[in-house]
PDB file of N, CA and C in Angstrom:
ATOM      1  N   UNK A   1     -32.349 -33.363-109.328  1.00  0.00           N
ATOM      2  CA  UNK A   1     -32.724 -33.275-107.920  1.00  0.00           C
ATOM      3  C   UNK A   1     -31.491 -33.106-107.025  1.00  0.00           C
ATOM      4  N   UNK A   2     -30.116 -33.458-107.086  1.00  0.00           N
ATOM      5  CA  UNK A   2     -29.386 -33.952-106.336  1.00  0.00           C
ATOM      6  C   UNK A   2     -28.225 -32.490-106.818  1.00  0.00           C
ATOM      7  N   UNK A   3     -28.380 -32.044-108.038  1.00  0.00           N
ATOM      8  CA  UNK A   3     -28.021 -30.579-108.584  1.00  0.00           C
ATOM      9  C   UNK A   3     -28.494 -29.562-107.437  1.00  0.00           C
ATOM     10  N   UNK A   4     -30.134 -29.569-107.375  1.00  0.00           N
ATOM     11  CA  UNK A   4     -30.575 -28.704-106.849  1.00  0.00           C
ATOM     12  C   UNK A   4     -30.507 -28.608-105.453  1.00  0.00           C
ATOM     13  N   UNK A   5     -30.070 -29.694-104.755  1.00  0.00           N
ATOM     14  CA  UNK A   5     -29.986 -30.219-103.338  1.00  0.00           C
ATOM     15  C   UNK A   5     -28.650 -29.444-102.913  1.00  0.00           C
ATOM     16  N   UNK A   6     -27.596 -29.662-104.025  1.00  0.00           N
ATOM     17  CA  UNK A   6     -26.215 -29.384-103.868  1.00  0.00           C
ATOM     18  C   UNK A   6     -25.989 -28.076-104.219  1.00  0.00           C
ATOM     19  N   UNK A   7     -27.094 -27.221-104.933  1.00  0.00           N
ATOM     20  CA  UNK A   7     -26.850 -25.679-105.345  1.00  0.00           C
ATOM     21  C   UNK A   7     -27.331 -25.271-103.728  1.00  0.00           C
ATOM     22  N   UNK A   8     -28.470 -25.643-103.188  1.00  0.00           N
ATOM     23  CA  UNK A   8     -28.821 -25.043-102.078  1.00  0.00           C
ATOM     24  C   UNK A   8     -27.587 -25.156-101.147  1.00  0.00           C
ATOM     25  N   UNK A   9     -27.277 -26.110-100.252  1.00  0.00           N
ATOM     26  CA  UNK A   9     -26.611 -26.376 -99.671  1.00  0.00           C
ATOM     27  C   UNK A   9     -25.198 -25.403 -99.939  1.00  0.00           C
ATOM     28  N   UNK A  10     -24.915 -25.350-101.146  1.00  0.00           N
ATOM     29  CA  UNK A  10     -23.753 -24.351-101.595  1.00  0.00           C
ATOM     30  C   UNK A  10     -23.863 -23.020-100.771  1.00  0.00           C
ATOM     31  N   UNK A  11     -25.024 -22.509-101.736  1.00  0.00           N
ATOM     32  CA  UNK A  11     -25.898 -21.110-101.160  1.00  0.00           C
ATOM     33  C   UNK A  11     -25.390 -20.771 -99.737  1.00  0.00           C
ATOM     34  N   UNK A  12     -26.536 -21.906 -98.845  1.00  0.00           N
ATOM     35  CA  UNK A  12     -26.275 -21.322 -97.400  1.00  0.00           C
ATOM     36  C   UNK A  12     -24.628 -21.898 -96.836  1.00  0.00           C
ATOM     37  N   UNK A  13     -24.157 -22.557 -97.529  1.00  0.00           N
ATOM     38  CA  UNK A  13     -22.538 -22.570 -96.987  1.00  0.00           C
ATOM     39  C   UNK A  13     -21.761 -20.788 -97.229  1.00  0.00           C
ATOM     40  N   UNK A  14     -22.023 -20.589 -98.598  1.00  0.00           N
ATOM     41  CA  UNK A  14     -21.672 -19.253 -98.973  1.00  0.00           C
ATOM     42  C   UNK A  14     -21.881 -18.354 -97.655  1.00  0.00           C
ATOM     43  N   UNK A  15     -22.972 -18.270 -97.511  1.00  0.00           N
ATOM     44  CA  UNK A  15     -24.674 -17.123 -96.973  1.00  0.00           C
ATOM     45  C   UNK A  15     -23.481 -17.464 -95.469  1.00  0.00           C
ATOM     46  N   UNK A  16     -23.467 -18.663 -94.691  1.00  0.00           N
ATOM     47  CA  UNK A  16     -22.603 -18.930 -93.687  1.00  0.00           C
ATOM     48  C   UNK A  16     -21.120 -18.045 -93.274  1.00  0.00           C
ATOM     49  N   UNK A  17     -20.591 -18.216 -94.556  1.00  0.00           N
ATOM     50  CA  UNK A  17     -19.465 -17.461 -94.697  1.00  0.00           C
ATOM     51  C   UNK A  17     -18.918 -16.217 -94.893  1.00  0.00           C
ATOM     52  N   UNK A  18     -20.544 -15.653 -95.253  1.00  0.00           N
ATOM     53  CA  UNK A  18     -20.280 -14.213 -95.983  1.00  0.00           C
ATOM     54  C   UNK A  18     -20.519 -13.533 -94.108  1.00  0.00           C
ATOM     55  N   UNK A  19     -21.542 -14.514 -93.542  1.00  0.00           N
ATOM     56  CA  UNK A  19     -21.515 -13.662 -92.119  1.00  0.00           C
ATOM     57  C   UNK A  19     -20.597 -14.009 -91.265  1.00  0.00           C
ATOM     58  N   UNK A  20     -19.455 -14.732 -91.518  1.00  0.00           N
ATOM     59  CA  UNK A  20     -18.799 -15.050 -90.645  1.00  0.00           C
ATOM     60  C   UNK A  20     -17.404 -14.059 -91.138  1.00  0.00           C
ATOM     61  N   UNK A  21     -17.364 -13.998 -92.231  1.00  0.00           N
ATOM     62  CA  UNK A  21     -16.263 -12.662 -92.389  1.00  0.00           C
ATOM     63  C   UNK A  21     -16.666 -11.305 -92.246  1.00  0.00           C
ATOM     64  N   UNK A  22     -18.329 -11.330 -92.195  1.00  0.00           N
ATOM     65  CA  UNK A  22     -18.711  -9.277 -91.513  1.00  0.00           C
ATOM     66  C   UNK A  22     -18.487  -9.241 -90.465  1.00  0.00           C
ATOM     67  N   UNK A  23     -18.727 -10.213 -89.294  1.00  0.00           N
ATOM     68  CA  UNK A  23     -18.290 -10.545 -88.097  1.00  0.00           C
ATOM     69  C   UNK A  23     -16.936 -10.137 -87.745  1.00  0.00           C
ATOM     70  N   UNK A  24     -16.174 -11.115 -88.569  1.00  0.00           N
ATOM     71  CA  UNK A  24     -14.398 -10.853 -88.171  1.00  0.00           C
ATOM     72  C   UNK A  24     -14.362  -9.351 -88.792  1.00  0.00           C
ATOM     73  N   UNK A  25     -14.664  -8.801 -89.833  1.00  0.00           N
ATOM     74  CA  UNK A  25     -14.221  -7.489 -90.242  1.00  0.00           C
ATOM     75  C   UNK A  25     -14.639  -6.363 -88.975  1.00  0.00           C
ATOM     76  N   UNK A  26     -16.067  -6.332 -88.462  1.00  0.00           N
ATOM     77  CA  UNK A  26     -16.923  -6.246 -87.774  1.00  0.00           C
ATOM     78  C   UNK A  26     -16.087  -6.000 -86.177  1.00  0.00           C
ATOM     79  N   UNK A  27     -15.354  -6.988 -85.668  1.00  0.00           N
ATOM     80  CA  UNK A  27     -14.240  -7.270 -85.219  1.00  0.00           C
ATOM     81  C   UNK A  27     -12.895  -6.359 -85.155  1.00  0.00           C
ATOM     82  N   UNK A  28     -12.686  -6.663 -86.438  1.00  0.00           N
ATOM     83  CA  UNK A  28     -11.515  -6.165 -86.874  1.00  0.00           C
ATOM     84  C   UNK A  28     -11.682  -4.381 -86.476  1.00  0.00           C
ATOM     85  N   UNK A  29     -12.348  -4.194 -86.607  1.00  0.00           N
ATOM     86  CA  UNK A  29     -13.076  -2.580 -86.871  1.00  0.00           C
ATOM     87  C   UNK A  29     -13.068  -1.948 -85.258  1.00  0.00           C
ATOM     88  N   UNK A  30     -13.614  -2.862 -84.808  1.00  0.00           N
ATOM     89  CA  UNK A  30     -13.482  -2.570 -83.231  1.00  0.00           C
ATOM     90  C   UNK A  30     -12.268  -2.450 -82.630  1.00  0.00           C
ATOM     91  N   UNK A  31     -11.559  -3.616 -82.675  1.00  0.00           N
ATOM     92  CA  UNK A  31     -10.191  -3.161 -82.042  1.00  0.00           C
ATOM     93  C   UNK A  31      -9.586  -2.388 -82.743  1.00  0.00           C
ATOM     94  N   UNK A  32      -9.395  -2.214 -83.755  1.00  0.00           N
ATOM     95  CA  UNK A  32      -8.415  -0.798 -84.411  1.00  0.00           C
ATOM     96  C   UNK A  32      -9.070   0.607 -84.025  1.00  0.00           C
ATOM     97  N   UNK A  33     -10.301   0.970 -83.821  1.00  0.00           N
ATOM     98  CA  UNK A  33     -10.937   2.006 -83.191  1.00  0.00           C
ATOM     99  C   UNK A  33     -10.430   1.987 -81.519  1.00  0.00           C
ATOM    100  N   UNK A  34     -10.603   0.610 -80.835  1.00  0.00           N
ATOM    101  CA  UNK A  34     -10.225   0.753 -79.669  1.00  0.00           C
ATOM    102  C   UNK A  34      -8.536   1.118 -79.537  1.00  0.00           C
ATOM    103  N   UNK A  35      -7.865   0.544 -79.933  1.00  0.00           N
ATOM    104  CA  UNK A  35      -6.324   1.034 -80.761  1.00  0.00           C
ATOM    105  C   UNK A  35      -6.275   2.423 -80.589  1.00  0.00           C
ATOM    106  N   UNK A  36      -6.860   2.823 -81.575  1.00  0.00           N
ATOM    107  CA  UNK A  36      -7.343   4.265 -82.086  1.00  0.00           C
ATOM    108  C   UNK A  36      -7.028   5.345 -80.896  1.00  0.00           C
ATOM    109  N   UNK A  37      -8.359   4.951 -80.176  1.00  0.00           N
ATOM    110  CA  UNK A  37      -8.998   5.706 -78.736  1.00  0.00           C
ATOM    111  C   UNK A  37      -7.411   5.503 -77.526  1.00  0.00           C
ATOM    112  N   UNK A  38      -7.247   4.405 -77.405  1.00  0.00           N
ATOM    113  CA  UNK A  38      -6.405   3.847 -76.383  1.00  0.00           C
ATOM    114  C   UNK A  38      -5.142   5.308 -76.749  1.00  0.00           C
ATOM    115  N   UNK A  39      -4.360   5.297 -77.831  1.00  0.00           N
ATOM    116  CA  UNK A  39      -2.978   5.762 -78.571  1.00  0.00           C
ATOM    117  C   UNK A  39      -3.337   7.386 -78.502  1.00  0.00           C
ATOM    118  N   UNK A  40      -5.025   7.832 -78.686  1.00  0.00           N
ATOM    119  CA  UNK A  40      -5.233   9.310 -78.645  1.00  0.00           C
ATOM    120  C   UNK A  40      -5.092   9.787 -76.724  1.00  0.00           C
ATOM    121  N   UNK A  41      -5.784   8.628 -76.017  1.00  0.00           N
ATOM    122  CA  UNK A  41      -5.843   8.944 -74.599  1.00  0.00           C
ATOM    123  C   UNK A  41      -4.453   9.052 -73.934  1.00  0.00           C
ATOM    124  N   UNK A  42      -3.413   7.844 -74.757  1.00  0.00           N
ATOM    125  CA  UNK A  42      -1.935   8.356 -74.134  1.00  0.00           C
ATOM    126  C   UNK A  42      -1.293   9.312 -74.674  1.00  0.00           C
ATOM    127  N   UNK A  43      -1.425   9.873 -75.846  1.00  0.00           N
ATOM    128  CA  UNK A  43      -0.651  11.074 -75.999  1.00  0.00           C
ATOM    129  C   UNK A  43      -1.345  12.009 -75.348  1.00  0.00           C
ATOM    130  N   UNK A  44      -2.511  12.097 -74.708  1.00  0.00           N
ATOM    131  CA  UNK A  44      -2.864  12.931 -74.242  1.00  0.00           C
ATOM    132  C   UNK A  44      -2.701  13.435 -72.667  1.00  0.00           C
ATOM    133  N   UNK A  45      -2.095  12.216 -72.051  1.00  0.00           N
ATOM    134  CA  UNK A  45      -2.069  12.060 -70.805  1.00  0.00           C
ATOM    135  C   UNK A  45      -0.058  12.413 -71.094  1.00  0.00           C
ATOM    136  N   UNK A  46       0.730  11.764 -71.980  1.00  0.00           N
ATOM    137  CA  UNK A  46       1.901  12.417 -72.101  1.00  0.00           C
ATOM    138  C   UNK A  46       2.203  13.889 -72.321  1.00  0.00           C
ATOM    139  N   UNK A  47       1.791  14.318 -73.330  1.00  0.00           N
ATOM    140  CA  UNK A  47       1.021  15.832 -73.175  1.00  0.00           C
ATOM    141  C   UNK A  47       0.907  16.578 -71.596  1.00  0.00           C
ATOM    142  N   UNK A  48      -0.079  16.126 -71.057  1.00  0.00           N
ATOM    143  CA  UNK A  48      -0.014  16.835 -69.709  1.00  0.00           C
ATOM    144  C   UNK A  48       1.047  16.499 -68.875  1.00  0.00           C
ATOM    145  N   UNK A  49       1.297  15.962 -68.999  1.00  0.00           N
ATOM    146  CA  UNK A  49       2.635  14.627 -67.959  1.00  0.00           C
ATOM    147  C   UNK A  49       4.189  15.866 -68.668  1.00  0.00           C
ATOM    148  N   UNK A  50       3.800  15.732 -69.482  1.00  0.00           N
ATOM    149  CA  UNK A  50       5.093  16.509 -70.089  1.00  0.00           C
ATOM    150  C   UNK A  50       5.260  18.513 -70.105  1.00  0.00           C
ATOM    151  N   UNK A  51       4.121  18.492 -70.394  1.00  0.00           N
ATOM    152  CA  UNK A  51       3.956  20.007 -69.761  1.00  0.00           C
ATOM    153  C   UNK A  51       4.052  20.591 -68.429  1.00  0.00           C
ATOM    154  N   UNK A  52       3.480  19.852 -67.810  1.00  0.00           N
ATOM    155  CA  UNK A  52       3.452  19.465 -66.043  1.00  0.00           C
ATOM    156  C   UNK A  52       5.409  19.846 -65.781  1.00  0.00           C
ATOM    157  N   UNK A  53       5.661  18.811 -66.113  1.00  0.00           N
ATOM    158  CA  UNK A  53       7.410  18.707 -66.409  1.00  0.00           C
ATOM    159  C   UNK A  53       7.760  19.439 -66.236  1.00  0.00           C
ATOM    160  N   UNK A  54       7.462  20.258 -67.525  1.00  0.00           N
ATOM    161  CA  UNK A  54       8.353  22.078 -68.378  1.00  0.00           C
ATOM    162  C   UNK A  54       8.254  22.652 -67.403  1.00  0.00           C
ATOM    163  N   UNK A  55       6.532  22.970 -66.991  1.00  0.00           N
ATOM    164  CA  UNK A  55       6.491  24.145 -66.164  1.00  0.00           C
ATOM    165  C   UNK A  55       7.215  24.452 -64.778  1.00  0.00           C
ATOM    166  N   UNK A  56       7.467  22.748 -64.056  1.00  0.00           N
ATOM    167  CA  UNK A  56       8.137  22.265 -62.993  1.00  0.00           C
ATOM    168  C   UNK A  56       9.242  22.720 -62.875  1.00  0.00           C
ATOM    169  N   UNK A  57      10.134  22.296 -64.115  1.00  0.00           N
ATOM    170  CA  UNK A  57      11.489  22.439 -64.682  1.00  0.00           C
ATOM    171  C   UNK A  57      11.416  24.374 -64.603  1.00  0.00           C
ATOM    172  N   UNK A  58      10.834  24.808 -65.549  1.00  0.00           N
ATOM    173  CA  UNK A  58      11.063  26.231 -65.994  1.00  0.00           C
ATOM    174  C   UNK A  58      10.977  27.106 -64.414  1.00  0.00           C
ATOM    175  N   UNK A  59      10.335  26.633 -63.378  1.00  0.00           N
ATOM    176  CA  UNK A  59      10.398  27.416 -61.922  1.00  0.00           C
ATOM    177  C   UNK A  59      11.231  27.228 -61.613  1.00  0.00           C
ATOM    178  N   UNK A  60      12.090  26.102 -61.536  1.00  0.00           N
ATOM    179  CA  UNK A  60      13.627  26.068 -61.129  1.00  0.00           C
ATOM    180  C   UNK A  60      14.134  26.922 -60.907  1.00  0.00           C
TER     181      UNK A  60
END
């Protein structure tokens, strides 16, 4: 009885844990995409910022 009390209890400790690390991965996943997005939007804005520049420069 006290086997089977302690297998359950195991279980949903496991079952607890397994959703608490899809969460953090879950997590994890998000900010490296936001990362991602953030690092594509500034080279892209350096890009124009820097062409802007040339063309500025090259009328000289």
């Amino acid at each position: 009885m006290a086997g089977m009390v302690l297998r359950k209890t195991g279980v949903i400790l496991l079952t607890i844990l397994k959703w608490i690390l899809q969460a953090a991965l879950m997590a994890l996943k998000l900010a490296l995409g936001i990362v991602k997005l953030f690092l594509l939007l500034l080279a892209l804005v350096m890009r124009i910022v820097l062409t802007m520049a040339g063309v500025s420069a090259g009328r000289r």
